[in-house]
C-alpha atoms as a PDB file:
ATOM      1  CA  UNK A   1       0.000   0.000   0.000  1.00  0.00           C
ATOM      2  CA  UNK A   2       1.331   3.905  -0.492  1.00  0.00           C
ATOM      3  CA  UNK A   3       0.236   6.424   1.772  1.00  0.00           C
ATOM      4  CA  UNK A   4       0.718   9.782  -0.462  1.00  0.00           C
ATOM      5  CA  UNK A   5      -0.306  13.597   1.038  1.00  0.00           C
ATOM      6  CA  UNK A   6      -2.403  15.841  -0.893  1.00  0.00           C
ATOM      7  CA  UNK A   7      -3.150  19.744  -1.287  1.00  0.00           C
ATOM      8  CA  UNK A   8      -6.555  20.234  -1.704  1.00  0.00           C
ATOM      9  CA  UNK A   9      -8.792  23.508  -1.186  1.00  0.00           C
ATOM     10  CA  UNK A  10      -9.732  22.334   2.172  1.00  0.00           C
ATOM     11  CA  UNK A  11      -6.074  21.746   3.117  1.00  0.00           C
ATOM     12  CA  UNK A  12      -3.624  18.516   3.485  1.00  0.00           C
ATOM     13  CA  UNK A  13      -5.088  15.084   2.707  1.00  0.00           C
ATOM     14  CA  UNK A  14      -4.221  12.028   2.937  1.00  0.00           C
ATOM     15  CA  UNK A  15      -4.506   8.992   0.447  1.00  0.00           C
ATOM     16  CA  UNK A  16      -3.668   5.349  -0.250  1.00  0.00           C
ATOM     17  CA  UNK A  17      -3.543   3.917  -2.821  1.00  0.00           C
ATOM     18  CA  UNK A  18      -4.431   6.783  -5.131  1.00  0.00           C
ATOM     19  CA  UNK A  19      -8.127   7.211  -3.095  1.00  0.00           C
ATOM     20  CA  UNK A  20      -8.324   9.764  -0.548  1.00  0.00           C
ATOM     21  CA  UNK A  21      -8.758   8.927   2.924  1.00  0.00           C
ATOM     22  CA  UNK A  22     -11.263  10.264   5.459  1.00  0.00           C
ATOM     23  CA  UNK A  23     -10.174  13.948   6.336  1.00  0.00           C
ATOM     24  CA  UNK A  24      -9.781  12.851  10.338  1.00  0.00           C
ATOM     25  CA  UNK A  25      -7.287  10.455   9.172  1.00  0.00           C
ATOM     26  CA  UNK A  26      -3.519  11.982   9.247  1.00  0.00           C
ATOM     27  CA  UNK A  27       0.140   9.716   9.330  1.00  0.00           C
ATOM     28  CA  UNK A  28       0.169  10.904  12.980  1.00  0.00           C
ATOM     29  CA  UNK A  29      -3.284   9.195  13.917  1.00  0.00           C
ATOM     30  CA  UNK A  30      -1.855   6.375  11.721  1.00  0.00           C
ATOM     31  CA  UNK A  31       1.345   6.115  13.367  1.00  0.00           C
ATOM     32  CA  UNK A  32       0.604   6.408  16.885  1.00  0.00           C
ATOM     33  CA  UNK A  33      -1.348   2.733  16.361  1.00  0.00           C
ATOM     34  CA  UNK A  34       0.441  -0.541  16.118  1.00  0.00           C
ATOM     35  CA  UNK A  35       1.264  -1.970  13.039  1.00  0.00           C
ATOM     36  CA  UNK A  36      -1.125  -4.482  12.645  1.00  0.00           C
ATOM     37  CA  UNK A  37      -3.748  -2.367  13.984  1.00  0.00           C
ATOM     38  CA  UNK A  38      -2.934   0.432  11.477  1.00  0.00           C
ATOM     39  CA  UNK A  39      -2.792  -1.948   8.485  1.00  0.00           C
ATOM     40  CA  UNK A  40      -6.497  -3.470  10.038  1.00  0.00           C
ATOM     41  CA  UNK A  41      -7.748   0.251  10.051  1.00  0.00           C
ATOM     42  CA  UNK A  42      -6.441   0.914   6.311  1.00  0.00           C
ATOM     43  CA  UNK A  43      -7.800  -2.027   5.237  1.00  0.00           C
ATOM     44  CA  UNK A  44     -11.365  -1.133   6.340  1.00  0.00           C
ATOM     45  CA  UNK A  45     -11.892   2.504   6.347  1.00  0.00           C
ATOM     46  CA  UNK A  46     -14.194   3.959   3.740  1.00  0.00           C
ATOM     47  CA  UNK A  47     -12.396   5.237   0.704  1.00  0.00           C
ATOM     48  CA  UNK A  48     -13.280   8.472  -0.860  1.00  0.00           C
ATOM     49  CA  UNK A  49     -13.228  10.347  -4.475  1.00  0.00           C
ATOM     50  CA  UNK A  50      -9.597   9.736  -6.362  1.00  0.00           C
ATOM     51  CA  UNK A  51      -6.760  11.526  -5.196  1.00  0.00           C
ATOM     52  CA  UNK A  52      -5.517  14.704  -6.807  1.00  0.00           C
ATOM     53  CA  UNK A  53      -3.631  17.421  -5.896  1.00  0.00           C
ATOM     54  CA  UNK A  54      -0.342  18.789  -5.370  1.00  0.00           C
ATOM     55  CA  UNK A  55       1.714  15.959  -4.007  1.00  0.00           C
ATOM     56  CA  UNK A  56       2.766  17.198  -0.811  1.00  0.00           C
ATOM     57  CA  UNK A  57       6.067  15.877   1.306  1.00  0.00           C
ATOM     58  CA  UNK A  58       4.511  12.305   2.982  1.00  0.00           C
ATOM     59  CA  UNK A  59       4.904  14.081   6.686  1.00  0.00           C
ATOM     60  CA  UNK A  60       3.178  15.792   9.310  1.00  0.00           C
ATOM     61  CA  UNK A  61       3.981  18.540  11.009  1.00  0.00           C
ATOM     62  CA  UNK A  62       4.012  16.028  14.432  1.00  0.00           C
ATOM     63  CA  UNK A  63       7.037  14.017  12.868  1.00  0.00           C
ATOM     64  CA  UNK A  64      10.720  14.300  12.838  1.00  0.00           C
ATOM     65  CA  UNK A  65      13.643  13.431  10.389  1.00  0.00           C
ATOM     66  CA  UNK A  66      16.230  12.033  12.067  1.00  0.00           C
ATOM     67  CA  UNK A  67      18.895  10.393  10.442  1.00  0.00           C
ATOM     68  CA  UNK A  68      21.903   7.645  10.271  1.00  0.00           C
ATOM     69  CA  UNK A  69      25.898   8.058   9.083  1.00  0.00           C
ATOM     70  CA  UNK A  70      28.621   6.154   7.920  1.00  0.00           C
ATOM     71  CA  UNK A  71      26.689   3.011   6.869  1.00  0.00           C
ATOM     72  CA  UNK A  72      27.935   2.104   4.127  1.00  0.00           C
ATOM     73  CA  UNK A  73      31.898   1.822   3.313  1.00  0.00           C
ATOM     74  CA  UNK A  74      31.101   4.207   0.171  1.00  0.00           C
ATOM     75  CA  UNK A  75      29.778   6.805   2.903  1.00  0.00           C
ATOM     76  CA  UNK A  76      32.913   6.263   5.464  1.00  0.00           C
ATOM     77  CA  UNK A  77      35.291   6.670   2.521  1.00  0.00           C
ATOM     78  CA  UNK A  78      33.816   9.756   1.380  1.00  0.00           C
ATOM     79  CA  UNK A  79      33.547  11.410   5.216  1.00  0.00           C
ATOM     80  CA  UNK A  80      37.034  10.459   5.476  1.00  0.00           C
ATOM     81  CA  UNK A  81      38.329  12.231   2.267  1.00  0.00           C
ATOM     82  CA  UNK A  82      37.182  15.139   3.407  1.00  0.00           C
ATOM     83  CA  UNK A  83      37.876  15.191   6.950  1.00  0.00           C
ATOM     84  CA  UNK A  84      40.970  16.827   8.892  1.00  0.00           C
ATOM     85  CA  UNK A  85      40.513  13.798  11.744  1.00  0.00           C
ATOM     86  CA  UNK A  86      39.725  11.330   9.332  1.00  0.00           C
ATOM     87  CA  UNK A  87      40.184   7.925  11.640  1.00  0.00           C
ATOM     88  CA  UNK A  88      37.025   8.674  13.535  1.00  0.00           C
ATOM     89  CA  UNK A  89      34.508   7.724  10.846  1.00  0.00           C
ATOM     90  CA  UNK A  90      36.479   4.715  10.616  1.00  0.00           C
ATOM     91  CA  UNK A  91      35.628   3.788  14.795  1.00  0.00           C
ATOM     92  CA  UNK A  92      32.130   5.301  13.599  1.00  0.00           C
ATOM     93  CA  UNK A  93      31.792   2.684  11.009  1.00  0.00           C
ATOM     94  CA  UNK A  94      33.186  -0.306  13.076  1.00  0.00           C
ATOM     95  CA  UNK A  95      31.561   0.430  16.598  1.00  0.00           C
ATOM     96  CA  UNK A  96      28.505  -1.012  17.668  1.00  0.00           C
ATOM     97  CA  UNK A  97      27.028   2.239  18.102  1.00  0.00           C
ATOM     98  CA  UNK A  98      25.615   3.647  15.131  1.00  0.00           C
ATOM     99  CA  UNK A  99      25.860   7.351  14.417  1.00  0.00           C
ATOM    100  CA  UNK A 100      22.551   9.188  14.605  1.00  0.00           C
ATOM    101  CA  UNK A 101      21.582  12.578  14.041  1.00  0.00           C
ATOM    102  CA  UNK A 102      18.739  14.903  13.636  1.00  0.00           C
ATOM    103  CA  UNK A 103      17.817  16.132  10.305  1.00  0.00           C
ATOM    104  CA  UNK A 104      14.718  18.277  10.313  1.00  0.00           C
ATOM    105  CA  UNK A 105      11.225  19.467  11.682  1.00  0.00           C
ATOM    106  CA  UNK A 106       8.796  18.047   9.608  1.00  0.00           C
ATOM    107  CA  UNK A 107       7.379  21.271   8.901  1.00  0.00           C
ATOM    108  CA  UNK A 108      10.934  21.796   7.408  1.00  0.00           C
ATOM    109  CA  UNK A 109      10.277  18.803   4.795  1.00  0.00           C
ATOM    110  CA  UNK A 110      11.008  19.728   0.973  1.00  0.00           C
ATOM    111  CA  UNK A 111       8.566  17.996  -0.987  1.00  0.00           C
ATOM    112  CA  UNK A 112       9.515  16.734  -4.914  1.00  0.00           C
ATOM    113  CA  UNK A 113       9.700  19.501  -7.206  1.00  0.00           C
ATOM    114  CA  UNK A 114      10.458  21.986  -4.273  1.00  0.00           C
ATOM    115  CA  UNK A 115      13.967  23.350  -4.430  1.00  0.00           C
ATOM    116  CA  UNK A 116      16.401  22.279  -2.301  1.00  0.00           C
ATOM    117  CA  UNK A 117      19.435  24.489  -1.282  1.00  0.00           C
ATOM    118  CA  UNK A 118      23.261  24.859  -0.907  1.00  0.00           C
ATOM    119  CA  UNK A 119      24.593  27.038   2.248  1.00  0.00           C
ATOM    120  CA  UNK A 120      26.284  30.310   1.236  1.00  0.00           C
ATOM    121  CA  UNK A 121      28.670  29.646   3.469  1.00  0.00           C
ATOM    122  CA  UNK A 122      29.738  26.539   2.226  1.00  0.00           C
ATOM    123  CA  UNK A 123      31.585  25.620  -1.219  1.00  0.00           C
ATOM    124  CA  UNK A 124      31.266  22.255  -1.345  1.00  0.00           C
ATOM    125  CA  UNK A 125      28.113  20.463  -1.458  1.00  0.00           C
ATOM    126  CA  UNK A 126      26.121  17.462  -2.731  1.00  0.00           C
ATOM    127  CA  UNK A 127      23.085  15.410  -2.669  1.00  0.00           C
ATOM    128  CA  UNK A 128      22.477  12.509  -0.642  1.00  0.00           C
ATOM    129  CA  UNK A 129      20.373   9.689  -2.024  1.00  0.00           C
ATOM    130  CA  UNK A 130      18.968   7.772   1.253  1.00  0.00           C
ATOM    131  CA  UNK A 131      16.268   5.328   1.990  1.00  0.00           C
ATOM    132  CA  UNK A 132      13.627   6.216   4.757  1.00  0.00           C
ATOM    133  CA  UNK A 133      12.046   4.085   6.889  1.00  0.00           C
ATOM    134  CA  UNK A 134       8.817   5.343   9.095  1.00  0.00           C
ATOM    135  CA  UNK A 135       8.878   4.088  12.840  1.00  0.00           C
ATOM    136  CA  UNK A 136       5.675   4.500  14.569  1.00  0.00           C
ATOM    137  CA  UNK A 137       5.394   5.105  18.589  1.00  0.00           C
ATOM    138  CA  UNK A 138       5.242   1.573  19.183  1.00  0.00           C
ATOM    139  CA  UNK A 139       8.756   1.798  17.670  1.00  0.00           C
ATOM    140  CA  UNK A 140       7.800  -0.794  14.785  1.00  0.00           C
ATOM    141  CA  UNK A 141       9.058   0.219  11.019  1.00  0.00           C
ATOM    142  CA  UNK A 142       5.658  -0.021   8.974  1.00  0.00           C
ATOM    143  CA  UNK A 143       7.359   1.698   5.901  1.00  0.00           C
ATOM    144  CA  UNK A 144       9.878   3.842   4.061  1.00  0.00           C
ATOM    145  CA  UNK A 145      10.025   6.457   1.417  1.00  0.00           C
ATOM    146  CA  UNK A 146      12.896   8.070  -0.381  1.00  0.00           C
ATOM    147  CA  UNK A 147      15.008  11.235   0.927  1.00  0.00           C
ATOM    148  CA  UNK A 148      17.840  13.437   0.010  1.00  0.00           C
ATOM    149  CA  UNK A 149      20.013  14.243   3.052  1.00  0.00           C
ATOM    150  CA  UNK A 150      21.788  17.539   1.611  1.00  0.00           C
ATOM    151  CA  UNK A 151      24.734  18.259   3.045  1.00  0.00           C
ATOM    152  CA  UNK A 152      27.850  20.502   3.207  1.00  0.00           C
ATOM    153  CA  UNK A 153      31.065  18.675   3.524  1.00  0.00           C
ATOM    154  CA  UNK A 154      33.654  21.039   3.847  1.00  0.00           C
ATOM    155  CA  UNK A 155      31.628  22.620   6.731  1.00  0.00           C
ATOM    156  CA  UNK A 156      31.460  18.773   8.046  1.00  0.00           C
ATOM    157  CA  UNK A 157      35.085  17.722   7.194  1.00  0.00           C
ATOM    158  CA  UNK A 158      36.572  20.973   9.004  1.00  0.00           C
ATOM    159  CA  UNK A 159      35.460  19.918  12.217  1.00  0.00           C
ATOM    160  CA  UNK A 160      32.964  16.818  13.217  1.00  0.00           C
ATOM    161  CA  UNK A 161      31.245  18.887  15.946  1.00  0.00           C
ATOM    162  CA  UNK A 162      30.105  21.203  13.141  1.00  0.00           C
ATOM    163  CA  UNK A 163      27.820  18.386  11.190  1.00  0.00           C
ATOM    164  CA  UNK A 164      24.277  20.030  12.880  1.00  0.00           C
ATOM    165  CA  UNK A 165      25.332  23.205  10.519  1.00  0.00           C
ATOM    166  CA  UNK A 166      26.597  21.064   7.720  1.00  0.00           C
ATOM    167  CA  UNK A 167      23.622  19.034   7.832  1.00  0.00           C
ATOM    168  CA  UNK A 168      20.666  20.902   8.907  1.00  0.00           C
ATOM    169  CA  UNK A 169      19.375  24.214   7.290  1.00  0.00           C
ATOM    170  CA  UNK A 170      16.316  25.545   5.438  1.00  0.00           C
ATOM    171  CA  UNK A 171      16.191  23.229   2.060  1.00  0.00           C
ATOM    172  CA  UNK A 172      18.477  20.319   3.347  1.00  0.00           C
ATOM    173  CA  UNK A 173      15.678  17.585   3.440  1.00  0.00           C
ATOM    174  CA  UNK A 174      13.860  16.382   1.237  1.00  0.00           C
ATOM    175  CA  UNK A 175      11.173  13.389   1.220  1.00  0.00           C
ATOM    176  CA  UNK A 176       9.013  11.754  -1.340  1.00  0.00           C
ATOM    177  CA  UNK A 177       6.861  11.038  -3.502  1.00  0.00           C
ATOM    178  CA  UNK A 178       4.545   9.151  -0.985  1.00  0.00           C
ATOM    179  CA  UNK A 179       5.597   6.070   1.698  1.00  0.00           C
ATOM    180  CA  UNK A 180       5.579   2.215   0.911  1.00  0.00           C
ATOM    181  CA  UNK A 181       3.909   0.456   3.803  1.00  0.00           C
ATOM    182  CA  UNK A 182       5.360  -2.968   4.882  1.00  0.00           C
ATOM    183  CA  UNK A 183       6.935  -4.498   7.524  1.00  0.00           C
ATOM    184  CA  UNK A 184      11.322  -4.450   7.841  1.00  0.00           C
ATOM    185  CA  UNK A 185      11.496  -7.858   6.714  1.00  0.00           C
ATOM    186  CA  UNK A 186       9.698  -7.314   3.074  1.00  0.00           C
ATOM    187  CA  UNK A 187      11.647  -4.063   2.850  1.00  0.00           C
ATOM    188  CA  UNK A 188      14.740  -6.565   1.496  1.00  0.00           C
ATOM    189  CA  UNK A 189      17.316  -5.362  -0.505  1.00  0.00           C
ATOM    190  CA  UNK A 190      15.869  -1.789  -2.533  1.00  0.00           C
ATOM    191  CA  UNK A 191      17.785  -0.066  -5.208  1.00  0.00           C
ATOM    192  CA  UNK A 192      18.826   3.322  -4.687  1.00  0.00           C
ATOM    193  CA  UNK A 193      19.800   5.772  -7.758  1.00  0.00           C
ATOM    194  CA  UNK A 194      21.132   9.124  -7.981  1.00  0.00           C
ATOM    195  CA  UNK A 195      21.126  11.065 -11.375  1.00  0.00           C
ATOM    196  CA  UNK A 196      22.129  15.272 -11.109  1.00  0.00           C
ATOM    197  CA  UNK A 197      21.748  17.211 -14.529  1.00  0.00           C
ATOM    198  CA  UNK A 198      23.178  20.647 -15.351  1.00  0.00           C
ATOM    199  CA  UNK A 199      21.610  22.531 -18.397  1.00  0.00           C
ATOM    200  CA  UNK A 200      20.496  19.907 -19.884  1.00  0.00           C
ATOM    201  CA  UNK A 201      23.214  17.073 -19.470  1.00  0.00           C
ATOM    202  CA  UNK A 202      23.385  14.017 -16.969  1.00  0.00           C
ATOM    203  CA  UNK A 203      26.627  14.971 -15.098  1.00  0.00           C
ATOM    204  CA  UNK A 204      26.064  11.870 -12.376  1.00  0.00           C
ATOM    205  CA  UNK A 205      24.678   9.285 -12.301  1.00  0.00           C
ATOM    206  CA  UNK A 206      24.766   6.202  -9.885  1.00  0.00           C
ATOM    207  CA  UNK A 207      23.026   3.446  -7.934  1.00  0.00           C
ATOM    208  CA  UNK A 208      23.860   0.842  -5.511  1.00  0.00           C
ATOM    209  CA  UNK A 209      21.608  -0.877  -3.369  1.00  0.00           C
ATOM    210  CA  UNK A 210      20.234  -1.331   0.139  1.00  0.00           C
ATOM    211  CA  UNK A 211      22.224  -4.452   0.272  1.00  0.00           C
ATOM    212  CA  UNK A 212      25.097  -2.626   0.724  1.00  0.00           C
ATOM    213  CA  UNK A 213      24.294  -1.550   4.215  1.00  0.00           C
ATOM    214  CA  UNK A 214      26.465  -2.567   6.870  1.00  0.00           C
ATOM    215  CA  UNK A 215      23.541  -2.177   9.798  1.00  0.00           C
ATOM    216  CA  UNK A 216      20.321  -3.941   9.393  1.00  0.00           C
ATOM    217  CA  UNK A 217      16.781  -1.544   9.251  1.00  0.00           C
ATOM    218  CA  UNK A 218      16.144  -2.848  12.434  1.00  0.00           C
ATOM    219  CA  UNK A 219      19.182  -1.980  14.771  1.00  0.00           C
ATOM    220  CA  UNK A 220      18.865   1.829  13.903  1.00  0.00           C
ATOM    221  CA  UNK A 221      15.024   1.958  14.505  1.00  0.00           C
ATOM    222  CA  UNK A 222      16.464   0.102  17.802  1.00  0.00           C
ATOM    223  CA  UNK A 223      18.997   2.974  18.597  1.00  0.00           C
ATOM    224  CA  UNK A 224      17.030   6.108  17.538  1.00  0.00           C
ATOM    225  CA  UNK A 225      13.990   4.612  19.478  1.00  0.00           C
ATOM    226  CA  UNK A 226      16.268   2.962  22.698  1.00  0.00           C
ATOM    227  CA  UNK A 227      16.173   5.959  25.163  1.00  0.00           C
ATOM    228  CA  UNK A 228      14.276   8.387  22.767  1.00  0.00           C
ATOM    229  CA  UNK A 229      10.281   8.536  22.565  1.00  0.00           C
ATOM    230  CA  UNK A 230       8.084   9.894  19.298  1.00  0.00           C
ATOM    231  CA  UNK A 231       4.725   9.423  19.948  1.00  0.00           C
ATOM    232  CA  UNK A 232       3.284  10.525  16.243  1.00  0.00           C
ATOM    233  CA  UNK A 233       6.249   8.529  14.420  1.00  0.00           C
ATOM    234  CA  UNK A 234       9.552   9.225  13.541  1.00  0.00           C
ATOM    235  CA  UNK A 235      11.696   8.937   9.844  1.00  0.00           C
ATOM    236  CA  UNK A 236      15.306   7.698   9.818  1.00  0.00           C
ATOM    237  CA  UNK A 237      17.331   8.246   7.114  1.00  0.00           C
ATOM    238  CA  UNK A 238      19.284   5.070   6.764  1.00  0.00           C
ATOM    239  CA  UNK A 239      22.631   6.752   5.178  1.00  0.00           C
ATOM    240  CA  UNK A 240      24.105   7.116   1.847  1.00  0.00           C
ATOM    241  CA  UNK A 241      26.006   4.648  -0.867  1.00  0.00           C
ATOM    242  CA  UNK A 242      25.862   6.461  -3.731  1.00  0.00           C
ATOM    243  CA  UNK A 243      28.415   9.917  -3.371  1.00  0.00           C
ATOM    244  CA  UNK A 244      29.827  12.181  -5.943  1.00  0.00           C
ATOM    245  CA  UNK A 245      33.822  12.057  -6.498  1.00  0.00           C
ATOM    246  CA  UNK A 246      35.488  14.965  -4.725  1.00  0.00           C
ATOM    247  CA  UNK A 247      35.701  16.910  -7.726  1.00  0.00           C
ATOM    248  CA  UNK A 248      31.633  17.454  -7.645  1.00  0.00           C
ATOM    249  CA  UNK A 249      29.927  20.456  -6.064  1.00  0.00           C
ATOM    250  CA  UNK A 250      26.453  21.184  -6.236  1.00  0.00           C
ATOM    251  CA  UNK A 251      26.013  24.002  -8.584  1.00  0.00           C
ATOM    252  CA  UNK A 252      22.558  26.698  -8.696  1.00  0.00           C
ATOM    253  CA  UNK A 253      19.600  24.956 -11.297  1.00  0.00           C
ATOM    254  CA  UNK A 254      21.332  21.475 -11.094  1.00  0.00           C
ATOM    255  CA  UNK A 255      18.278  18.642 -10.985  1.00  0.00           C
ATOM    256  CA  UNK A 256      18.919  16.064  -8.667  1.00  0.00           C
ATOM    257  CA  UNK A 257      16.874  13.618  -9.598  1.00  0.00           C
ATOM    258  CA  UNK A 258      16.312  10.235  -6.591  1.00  0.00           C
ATOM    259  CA  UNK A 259      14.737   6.889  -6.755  1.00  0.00           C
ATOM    260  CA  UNK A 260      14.601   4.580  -3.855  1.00  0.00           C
ATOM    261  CA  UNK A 261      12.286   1.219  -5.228  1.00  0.00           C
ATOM    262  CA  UNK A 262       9.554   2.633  -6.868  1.00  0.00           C
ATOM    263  CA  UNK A 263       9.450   5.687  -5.260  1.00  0.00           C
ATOM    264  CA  UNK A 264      10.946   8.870  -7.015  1.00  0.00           C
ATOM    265  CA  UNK A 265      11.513  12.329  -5.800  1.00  0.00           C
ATOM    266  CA  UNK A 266      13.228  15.425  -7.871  1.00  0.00           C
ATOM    267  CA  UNK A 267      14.210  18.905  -7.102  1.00  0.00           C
ATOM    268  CA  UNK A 268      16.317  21.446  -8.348  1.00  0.00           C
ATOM    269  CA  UNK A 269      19.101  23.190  -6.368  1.00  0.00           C
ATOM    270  CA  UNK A 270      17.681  26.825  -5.522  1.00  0.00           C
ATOM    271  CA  UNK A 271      19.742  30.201  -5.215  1.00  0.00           C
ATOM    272  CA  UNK A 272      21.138  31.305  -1.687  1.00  0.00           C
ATOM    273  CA  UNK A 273      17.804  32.603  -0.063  1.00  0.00           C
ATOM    274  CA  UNK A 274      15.429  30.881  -2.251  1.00  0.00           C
ATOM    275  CA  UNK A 275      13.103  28.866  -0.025  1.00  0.00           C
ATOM    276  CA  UNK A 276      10.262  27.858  -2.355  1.00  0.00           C
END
């Protein structure tokens, strides 16, 4: 089932499968049920005219981002190249202890076809191609959907302590198009692709896949979840595998262009200021 958020001229809606849902219904009365429960609910609840609309980012307001580093080996090697203390991402990557962070308000959310930004204090930046899994209260994944984790990495690789600024700022996160509902063990291994254009050309392009992860779904949802409550949900972003060579920068108009499964999201990089 996909769960996909609506404009309408009554405000946000939500819809599965392409029909709306009843107006009371929001992810955050969704999420704070069980799994089962929720799927029971969707199952049975009336359905309403066809969905249309402006696709809107798959969050509510109630919901954070939060998300996961270092992996994959393709995401250590790259936080290494561009770090000044370059050895911890490697303890990062081989500790038990996974590295989380937190990524955005959900009210923050780009949606697909919203720009996303680059810091103007920053001159080195790129796009991060990430799957996102959706944790309800119970602490249960009962989905994902795909994300871009934008991020600065000189601002990151000059000092570890700075990654809040390198990663989080207005147009840094962006999810989409809607969220696949099922349970961690049918999530199995998902490709992820990354394709950037600049006027006109394909000056990226790569993919890799979920397989690649060194931690399993389940152990982050563990960690973010362990000592941490969300009572309306929480997203994780799971980390990155697919990273532009050092010589890339993320340049004004470039399209960035995401697919995570069968789930797509696309938005172009914005001028310094530009919020929507």
């Amino acid at each position: 089932m996909l769960l996909t958020r609506h404009q309408t001229n009554s405000g946000a809606r939500w819809a599965a499968d392409s029909f709306f849902l009843p107006p009371s219904v929001t992810l955050s009365t969704l999420l704070e049920l069980r799994r089962e429960v929720m799927m029971q609910l969707l199952a049975t609840l009336p359905r309403d005219e066809s969905a249309d609309g402006e696709l809107l980012a798959p969050i509510d307001a109630m919901q954070e981002v939060w998300a996961a580093g270092v992996t994959y080996v393709r995401s250590r090697d790259a936080r290494r190249a561009e770090s000044q203390v370059a050895d911890v991402y490697d303890r990062v990557y081989a500790a038990a202890r996974p590295e989380l962070f937190f990524k955005a308000a959900g009210w923050r959310v780009v949606r697909t076809g919203m720009p996303i930004r680059i810091r103007a204090d920053s001159r080195w930046n790129v796009p991060e191609p990430e799957m996102v899994i959706v944790i309800n209260r119970h602490r249960e994944i009962v989905g994902y959907c795909a994300g871009n984790d934008v991020s600065s990495r000189d601002i990151e690789g000059e000092n570890p302590l700075y990654l809040p600024q390198a990663k989080v700022y207005n147009g840094s996160c962006a999810l989409g198009h809607g969220i696949v509902l099922c349970d961690a063990s049918e999530i199995g291994n998902v490709p992820i692709r990354l394709s950037i254009e600049r006027s006109g050309a394909t000056i990226f392009a790569g993919e890799a896949t979920t397989a690649m992860m060194k931690r399993t779904l389940s152990e982050l949802a563990e960690y973010l979840t362990r000592e941490l409550d969300f009572p309306h949900g929480v997203f994780l972003m799971t980390g990155t595998c697919v990273v532009p060579g050092d010589h890339f920068t993320s340049q004004v108009d470039d399209v960035v262009r995401i697919q995570v499964g069968e789930l797509a999201i696309e938005n172009r990089v914005a001028r310094t200021g530009q919020h929507g």
